[in-house]
PDB file of N, CA and C in Angstrom:
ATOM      1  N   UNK A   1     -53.883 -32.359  44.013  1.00  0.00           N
ATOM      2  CA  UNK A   1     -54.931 -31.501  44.523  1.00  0.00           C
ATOM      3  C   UNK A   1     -55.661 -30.846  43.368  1.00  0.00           C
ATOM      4  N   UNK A   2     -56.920 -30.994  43.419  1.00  0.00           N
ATOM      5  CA  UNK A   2     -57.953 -30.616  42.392  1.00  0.00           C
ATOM      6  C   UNK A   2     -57.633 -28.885  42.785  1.00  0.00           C
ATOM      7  N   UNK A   3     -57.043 -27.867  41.254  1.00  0.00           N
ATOM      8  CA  UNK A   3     -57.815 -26.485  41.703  1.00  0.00           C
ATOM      9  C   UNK A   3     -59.057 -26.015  41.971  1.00  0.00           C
ATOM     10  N   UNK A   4     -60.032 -25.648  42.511  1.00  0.00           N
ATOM     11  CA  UNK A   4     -61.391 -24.721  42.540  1.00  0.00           C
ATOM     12  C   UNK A   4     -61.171 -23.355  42.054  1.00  0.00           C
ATOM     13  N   UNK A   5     -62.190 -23.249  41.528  1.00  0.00           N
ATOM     14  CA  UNK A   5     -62.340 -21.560  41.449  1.00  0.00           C
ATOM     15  C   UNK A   5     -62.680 -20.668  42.114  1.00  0.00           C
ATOM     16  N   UNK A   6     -62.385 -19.150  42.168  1.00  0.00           N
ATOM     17  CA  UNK A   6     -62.824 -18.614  42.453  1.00  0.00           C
ATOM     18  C   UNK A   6     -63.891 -18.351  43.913  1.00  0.00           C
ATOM     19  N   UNK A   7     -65.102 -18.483  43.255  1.00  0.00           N
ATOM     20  CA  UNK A   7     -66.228 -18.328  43.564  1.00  0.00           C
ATOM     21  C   UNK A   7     -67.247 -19.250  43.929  1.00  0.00           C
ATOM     22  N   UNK A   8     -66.089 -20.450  43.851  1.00  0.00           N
ATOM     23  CA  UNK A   8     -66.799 -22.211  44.373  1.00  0.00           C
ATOM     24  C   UNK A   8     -66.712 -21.836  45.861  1.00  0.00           C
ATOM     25  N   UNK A   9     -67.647 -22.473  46.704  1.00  0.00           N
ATOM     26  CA  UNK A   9     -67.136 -22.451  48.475  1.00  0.00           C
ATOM     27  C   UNK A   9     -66.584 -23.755  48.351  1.00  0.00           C
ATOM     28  N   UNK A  10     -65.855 -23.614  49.285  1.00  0.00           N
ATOM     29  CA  UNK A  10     -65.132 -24.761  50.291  1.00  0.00           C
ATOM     30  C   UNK A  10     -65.983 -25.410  50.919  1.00  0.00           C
ATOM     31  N   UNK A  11     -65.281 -27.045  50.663  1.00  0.00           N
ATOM     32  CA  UNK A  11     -66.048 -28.263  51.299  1.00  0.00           C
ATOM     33  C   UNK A  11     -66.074 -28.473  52.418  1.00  0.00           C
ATOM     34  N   UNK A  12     -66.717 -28.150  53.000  1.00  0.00           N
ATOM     35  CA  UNK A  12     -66.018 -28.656  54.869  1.00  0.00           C
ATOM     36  C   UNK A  12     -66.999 -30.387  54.841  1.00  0.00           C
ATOM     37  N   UNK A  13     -65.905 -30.666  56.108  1.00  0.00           N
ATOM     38  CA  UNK A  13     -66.148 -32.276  56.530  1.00  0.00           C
ATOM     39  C   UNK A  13     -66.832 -32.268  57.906  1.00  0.00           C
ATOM     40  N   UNK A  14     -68.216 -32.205  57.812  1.00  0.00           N
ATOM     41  CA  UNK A  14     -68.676 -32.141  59.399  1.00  0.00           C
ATOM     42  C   UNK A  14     -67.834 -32.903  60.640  1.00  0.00           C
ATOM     43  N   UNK A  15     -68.076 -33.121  61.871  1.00  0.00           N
ATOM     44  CA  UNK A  15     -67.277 -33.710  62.516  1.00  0.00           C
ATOM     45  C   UNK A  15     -68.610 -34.838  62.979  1.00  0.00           C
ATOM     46  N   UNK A  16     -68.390 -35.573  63.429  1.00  0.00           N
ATOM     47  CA  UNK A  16     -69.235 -36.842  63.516  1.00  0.00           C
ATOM     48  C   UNK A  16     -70.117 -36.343  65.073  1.00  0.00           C
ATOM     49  N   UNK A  17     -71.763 -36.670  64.536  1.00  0.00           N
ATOM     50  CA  UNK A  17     -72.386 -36.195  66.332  1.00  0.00           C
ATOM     51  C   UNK A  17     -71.578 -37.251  68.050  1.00  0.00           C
ATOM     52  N   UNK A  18     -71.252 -38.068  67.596  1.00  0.00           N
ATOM     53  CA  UNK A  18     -70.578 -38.628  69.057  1.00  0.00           C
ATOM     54  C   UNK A  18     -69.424 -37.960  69.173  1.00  0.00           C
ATOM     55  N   UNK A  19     -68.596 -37.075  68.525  1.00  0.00           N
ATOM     56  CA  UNK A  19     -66.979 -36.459  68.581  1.00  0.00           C
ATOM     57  C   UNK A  19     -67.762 -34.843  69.603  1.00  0.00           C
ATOM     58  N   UNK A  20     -69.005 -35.092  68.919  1.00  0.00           N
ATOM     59  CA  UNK A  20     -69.104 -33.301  69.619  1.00  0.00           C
ATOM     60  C   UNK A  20     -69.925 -33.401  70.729  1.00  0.00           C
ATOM     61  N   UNK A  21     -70.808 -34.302  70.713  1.00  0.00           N
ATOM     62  CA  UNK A  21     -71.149 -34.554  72.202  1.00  0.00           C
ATOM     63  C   UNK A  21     -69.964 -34.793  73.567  1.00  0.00           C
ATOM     64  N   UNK A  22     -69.063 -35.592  72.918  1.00  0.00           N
ATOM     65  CA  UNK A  22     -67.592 -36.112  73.849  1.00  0.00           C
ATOM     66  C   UNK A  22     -66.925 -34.495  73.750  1.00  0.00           C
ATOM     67  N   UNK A  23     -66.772 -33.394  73.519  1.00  0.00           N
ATOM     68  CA  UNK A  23     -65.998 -31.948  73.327  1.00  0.00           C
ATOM     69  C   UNK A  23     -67.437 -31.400  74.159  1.00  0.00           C
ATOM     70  N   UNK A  24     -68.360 -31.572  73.982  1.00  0.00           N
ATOM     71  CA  UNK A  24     -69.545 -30.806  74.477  1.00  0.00           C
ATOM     72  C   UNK A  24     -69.334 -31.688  76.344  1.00  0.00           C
ATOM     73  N   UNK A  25     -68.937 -32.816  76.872  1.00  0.00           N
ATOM     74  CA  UNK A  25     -68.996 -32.923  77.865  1.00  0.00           C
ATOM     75  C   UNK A  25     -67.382 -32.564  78.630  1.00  0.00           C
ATOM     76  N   UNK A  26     -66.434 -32.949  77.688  1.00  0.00           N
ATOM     77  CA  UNK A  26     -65.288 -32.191  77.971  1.00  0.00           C
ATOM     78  C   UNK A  26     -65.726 -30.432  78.907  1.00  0.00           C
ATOM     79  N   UNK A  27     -66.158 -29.780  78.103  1.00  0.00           N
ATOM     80  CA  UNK A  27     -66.306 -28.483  78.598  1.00  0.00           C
ATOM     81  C   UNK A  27     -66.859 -27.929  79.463  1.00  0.00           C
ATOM     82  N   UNK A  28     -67.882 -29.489  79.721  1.00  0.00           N
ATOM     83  CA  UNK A  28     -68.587 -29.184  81.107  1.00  0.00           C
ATOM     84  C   UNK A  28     -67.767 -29.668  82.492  1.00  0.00           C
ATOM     85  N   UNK A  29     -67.018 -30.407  82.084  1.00  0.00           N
ATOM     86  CA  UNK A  29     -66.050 -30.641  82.740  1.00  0.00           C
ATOM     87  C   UNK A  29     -64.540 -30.159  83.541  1.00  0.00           C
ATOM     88  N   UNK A  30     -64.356 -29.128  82.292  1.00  0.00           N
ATOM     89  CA  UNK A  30     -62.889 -28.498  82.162  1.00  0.00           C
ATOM     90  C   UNK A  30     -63.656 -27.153  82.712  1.00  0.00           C
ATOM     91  N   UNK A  31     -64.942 -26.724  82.537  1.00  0.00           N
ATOM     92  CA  UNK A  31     -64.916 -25.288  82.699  1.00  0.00           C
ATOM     93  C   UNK A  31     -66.048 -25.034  83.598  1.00  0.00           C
ATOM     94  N   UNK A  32     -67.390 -25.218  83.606  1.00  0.00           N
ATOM     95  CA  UNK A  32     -68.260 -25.357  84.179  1.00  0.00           C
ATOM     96  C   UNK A  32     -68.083 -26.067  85.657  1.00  0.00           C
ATOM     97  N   UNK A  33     -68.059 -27.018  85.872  1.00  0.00           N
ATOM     98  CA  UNK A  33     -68.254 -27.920  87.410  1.00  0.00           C
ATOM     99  C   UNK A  33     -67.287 -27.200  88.157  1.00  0.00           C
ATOM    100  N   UNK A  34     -65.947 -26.609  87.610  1.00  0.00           N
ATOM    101  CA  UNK A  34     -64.844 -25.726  88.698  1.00  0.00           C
ATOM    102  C   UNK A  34     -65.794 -24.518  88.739  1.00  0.00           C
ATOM    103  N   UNK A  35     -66.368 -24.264  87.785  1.00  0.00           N
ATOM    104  CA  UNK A  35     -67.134 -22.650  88.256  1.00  0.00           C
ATOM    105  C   UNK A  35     -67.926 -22.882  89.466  1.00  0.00           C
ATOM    106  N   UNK A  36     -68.522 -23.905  89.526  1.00  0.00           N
ATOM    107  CA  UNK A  36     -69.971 -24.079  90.428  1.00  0.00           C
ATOM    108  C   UNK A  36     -69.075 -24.200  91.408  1.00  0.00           C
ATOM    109  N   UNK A  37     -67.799 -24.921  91.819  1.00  0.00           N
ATOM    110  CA  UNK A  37     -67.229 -25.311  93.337  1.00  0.00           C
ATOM    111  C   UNK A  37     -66.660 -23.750  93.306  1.00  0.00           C
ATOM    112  N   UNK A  38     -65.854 -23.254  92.554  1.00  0.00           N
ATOM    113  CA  UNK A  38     -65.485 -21.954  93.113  1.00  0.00           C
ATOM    114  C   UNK A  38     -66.701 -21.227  93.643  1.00  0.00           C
ATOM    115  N   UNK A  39     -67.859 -21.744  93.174  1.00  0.00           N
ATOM    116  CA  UNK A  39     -68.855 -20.327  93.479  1.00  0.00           C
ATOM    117  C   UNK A  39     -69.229 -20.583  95.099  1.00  0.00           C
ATOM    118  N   UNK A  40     -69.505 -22.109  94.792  1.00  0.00           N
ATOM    119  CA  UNK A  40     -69.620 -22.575  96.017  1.00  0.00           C
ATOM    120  C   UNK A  40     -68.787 -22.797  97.555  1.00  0.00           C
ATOM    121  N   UNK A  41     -67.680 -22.052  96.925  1.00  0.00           N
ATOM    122  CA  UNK A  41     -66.729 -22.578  98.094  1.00  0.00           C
ATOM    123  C   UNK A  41     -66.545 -20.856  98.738  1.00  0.00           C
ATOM    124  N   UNK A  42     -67.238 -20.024  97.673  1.00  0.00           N
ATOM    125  CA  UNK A  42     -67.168 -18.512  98.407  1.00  0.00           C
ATOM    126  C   UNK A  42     -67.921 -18.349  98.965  1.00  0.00           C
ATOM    127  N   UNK A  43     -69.247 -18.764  98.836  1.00  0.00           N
ATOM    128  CA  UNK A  43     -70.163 -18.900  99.761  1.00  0.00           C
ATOM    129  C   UNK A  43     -70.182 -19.030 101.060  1.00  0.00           C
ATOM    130  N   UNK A  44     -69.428 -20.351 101.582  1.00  0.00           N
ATOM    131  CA  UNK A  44     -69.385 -20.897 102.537  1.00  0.00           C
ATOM    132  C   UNK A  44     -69.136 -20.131 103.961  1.00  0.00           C
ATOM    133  N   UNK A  45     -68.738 -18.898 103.883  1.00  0.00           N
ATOM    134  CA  UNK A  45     -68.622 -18.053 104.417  1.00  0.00           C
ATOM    135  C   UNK A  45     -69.734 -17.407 105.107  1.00  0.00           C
ATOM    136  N   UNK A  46     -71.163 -17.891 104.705  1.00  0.00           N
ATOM    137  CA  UNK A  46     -72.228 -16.810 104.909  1.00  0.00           C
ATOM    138  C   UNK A  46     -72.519 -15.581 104.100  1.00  0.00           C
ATOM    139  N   UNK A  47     -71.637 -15.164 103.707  1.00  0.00           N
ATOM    140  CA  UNK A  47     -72.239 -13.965 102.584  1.00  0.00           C
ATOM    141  C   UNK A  47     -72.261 -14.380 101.093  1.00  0.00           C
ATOM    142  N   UNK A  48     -72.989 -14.048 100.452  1.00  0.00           N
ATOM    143  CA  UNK A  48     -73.378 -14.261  99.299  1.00  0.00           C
ATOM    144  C   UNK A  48     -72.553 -13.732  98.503  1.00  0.00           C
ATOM    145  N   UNK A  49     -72.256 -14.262  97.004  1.00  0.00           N
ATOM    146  CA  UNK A  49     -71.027 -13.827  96.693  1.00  0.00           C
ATOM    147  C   UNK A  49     -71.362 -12.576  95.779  1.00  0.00           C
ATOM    148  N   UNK A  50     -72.467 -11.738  96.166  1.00  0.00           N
ATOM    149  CA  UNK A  50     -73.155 -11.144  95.307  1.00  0.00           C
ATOM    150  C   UNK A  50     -72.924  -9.589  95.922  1.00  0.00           C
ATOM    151  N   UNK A  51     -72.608  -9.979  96.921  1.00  0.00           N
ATOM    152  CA  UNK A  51     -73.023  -8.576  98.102  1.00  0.00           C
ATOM    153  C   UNK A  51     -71.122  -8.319  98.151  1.00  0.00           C
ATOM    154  N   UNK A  52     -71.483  -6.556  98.165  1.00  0.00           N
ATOM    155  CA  UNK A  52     -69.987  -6.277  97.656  1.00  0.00           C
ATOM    156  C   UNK A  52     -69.332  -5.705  98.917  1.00  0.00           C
ATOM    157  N   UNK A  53     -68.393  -5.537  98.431  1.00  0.00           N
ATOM    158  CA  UNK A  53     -67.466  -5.416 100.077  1.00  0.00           C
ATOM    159  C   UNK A  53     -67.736  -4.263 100.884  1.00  0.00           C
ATOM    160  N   UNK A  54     -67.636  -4.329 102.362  1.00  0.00           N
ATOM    161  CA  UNK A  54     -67.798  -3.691 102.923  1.00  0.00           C
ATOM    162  C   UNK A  54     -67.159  -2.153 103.146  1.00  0.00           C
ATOM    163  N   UNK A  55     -67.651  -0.983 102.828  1.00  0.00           N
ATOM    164  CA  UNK A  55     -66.591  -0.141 102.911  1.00  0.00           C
ATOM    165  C   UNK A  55     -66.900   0.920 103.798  1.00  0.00           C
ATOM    166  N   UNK A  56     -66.278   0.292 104.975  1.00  0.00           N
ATOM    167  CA  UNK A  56     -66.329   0.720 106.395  1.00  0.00           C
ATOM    168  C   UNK A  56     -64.942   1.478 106.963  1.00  0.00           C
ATOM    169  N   UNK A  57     -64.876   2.118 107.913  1.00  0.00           N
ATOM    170  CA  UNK A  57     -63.662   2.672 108.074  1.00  0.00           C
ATOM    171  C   UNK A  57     -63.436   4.183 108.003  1.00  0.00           C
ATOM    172  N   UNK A  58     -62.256   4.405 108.733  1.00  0.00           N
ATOM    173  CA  UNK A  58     -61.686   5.901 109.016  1.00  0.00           C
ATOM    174  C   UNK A  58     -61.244   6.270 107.328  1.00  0.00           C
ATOM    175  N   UNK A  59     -60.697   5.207 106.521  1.00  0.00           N
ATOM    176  CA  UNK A  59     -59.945   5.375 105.525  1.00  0.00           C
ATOM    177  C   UNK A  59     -60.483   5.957 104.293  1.00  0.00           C
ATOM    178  N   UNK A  60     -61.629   5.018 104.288  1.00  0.00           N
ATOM    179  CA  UNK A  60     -63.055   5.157 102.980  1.00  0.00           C
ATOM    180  C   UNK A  60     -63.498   6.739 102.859  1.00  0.00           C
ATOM    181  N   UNK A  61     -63.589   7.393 104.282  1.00  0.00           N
ATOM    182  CA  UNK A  61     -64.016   8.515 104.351  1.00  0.00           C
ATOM    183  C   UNK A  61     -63.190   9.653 104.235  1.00  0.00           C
ATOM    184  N   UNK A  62     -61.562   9.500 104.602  1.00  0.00           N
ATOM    185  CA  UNK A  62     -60.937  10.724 104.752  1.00  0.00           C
ATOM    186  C   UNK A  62     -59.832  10.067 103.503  1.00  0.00           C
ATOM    187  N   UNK A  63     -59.712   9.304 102.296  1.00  0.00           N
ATOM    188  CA  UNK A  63     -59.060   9.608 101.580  1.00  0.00           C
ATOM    189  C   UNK A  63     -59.871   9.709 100.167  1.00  0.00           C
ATOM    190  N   UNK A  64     -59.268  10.877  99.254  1.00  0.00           N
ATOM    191  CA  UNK A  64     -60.355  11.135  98.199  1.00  0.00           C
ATOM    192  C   UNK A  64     -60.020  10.019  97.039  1.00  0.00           C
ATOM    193  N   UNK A  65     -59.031   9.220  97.118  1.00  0.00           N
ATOM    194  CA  UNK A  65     -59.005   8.114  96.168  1.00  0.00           C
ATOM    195  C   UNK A  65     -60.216   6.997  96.399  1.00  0.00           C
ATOM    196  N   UNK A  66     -60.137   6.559  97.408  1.00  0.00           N
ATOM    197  CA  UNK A  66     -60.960   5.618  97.924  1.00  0.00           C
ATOM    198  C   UNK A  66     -62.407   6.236  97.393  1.00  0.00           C
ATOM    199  N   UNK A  67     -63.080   7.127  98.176  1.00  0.00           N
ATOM    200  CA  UNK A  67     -64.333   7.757  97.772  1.00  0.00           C
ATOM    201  C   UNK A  67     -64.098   7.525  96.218  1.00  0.00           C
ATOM    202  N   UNK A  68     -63.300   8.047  95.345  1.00  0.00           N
ATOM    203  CA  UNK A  68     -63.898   8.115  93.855  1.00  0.00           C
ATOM    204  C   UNK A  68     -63.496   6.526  93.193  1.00  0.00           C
ATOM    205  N   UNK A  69     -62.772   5.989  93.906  1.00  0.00           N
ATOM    206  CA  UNK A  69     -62.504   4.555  93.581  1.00  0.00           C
ATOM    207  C   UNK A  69     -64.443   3.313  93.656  1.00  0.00           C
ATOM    208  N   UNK A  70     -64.686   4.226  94.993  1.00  0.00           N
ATOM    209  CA  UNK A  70     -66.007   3.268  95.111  1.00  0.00           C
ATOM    210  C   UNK A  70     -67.105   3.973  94.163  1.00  0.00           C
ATOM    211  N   UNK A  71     -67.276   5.170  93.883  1.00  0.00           N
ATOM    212  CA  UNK A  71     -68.247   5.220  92.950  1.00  0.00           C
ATOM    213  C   UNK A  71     -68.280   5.105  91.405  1.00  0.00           C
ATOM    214  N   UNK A  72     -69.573   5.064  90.976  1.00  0.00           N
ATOM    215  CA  UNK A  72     -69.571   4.110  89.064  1.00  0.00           C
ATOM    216  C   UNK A  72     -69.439   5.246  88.425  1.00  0.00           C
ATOM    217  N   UNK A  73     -68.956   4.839  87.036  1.00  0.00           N
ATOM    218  CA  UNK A  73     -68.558   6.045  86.128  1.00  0.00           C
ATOM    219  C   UNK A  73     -69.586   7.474  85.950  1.00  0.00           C
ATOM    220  N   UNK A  74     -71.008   7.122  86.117  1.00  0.00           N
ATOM    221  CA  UNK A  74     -72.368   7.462  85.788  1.00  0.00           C
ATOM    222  C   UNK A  74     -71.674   8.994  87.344  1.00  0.00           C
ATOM    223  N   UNK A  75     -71.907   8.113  88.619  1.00  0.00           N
ATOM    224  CA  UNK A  75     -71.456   8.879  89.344  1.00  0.00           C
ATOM    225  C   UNK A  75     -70.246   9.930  89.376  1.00  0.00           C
ATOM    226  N   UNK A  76     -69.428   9.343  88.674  1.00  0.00           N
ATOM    227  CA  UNK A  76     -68.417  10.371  88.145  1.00  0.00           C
ATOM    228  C   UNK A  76     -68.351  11.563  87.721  1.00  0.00           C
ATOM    229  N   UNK A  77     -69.290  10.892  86.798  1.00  0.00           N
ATOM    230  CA  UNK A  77     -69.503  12.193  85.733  1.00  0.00           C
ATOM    231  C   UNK A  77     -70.674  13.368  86.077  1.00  0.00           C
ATOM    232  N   UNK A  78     -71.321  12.849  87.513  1.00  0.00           N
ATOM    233  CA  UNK A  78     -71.987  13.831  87.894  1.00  0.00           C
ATOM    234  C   UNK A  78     -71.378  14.384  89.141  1.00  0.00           C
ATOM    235  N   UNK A  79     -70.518  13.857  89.895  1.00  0.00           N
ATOM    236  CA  UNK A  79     -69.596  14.313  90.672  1.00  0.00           C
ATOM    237  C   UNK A  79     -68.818  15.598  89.821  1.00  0.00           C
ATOM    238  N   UNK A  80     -68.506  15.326  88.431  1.00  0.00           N
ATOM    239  CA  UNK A  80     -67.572  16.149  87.770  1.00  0.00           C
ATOM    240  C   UNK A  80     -68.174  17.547  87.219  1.00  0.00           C
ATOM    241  N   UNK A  81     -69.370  17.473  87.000  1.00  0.00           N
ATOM    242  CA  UNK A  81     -70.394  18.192  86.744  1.00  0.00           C
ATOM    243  C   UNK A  81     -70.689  19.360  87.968  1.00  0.00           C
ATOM    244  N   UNK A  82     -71.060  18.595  88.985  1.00  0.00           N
ATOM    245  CA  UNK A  82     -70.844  19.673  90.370  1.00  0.00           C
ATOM    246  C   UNK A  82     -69.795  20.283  90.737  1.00  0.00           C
ATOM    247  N   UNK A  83     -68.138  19.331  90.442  1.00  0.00           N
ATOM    248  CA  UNK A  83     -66.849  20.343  90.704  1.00  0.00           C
ATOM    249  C   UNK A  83     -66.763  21.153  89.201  1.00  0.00           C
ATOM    250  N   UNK A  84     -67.579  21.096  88.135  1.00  0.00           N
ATOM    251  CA  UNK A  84     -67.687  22.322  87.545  1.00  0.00           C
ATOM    252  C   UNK A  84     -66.280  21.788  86.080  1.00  0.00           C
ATOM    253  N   UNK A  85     -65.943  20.706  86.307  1.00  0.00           N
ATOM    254  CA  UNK A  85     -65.030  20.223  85.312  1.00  0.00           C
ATOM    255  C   UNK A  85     -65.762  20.576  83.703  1.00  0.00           C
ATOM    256  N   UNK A  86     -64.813  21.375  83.162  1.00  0.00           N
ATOM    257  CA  UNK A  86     -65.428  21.549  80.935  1.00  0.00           C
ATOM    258  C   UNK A  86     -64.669  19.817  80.804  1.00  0.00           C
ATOM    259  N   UNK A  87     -65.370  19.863  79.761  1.00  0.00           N
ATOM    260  CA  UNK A  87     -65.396  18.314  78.952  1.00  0.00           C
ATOM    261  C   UNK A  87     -65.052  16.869  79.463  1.00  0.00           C
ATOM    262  N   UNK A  88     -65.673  16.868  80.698  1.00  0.00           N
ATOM    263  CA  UNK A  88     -65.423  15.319  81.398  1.00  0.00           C
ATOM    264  C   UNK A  88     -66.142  14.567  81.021  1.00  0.00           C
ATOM    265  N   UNK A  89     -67.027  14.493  79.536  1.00  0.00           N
ATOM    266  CA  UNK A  89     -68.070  13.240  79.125  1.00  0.00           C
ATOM    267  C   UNK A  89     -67.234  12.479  78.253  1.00  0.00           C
ATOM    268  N   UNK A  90     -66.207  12.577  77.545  1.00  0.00           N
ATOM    269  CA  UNK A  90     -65.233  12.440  76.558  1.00  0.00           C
ATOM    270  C   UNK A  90     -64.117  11.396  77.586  1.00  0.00           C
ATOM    271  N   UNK A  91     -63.942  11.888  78.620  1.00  0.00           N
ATOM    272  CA  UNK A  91     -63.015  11.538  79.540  1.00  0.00           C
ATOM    273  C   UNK A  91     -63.060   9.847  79.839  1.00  0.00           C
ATOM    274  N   UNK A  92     -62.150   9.072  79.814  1.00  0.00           N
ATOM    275  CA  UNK A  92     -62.268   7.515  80.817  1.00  0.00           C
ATOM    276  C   UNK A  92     -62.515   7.953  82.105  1.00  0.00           C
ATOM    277  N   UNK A  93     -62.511   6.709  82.708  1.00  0.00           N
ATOM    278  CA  UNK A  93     -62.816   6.745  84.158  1.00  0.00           C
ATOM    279  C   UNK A  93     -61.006   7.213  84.153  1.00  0.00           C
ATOM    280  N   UNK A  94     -59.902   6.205  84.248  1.00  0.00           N
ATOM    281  CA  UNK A  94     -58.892   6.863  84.932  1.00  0.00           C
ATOM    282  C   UNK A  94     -58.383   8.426  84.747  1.00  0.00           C
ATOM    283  N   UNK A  95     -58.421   9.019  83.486  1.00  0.00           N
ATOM    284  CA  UNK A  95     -58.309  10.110  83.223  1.00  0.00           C
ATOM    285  C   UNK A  95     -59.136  10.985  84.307  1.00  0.00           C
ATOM    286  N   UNK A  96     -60.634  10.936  84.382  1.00  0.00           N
ATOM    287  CA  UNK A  96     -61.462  11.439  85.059  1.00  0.00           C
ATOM    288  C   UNK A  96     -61.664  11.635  86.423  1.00  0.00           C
ATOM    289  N   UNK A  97     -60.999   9.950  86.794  1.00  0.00           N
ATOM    290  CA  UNK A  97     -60.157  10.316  88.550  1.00  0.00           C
ATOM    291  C   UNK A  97     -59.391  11.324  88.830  1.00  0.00           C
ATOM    292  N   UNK A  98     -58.166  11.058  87.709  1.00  0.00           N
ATOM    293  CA  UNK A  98     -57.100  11.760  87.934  1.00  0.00           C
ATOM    294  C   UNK A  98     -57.609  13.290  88.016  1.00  0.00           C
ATOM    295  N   UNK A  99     -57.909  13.984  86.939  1.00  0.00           N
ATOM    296  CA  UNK A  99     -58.872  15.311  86.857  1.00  0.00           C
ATOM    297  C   UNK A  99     -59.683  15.448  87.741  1.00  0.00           C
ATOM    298  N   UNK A 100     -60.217  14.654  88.778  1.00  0.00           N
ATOM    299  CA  UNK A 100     -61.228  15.020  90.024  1.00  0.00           C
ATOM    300  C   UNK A 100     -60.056  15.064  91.108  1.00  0.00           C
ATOM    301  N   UNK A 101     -59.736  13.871  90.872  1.00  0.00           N
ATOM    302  CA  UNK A 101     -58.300  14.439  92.319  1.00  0.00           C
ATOM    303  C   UNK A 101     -57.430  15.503  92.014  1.00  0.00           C
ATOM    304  N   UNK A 102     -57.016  15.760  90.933  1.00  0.00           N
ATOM    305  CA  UNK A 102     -56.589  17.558  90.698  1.00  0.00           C
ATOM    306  C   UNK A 102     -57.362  18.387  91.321  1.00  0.00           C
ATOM    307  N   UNK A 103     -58.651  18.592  90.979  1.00  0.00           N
ATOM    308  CA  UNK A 103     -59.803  19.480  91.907  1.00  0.00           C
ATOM    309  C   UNK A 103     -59.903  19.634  92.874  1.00  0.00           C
ATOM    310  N   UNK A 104     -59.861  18.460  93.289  1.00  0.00           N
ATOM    311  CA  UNK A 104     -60.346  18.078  94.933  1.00  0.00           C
ATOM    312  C   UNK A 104     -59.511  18.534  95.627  1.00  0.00           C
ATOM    313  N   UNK A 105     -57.944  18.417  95.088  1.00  0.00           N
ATOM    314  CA  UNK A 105     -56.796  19.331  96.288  1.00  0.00           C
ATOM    315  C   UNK A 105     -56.523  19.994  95.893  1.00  0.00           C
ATOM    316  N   UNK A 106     -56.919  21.186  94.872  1.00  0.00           N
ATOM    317  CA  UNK A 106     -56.961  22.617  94.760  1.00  0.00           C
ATOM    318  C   UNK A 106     -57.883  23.600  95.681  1.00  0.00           C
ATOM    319  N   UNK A 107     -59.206  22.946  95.908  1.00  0.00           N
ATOM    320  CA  UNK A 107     -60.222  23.033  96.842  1.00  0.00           C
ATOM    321  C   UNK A 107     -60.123  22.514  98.062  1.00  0.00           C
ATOM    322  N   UNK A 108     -59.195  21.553  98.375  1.00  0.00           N
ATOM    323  CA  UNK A 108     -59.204  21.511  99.645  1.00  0.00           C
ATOM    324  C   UNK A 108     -59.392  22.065 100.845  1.00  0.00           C
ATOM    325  N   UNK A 109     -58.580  22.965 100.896  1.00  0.00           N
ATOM    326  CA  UNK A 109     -58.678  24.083 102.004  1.00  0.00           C
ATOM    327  C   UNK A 109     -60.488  24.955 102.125  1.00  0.00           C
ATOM    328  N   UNK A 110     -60.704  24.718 100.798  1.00  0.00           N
ATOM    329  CA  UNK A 110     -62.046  25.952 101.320  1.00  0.00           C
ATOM    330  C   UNK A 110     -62.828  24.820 101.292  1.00  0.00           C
ATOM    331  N   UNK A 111     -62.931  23.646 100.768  1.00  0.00           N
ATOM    332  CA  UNK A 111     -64.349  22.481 100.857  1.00  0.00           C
ATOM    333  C   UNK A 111     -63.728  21.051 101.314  1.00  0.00           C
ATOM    334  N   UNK A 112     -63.728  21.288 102.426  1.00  0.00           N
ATOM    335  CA  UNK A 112     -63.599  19.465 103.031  1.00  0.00           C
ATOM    336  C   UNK A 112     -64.402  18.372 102.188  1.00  0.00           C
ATOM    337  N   UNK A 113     -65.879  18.836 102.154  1.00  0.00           N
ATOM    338  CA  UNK A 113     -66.843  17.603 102.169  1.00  0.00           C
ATOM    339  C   UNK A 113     -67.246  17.552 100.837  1.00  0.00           C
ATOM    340  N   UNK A 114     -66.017  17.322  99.820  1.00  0.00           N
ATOM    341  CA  UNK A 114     -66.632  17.859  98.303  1.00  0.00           C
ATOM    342  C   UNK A 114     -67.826  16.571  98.062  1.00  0.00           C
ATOM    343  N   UNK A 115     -67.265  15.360  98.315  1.00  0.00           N
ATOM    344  CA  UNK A 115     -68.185  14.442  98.327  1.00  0.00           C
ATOM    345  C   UNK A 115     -69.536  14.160  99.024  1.00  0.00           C
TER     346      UNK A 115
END
């Protein structure tokens, strides 16, 4: 083995254009065409696989996990803002649940409808 120096780069050996076209259809194969049937096979249902679940029910409304489970962090943090929480911008979302559901059943008794 020849030494190099330093500050020489390394030789690389391209790979030949028919090796990467054959890896380039591999992948459409191995990864792609199952995406399209999975996408397609959720479909089939009538709803689009775009439209998010329904959150209907006695449950959605009277438990405070659920409520802060369905709304986005953005919402959180202005939910947290109205229960009056110091430093919830710093906070994750789970931390920030947890710290709103602390609130929420300290207040219970005097505010049902914090949401």
């Amino acid at each position: 083995m020849a030494s190099r120096e330093k500050g020489e780069p390394r030789q690389l050996h391209p790979l030949p254009r028919g090796l990467v076209e054959v890896y380039g259809l591999i992948a459409v194969l191995v990864v792609l065409i199952p995406e399209w049937i999975a996408d397609g096979t959720l479909s089939i249902g009538g709803r689009a696989s775009q439209d998010p679940l329904p959150m209907s029910g006695p449950a959605w409304k009277a438990v405070p996990e659920l409520q802060l489970a369905a709304l986005s962090l953005a919402d959180l943090r202005r939910f947290a803002a109205r229960m009056k929480l110091i430093g919830y911008a710093a906070d994750s979302r789970d931390r920030l649940t947890r710290r709103l559901l602390r609130r929420m059943k300290r207040r219970l008794p005097r505010r049902r409808d914090a949401l």
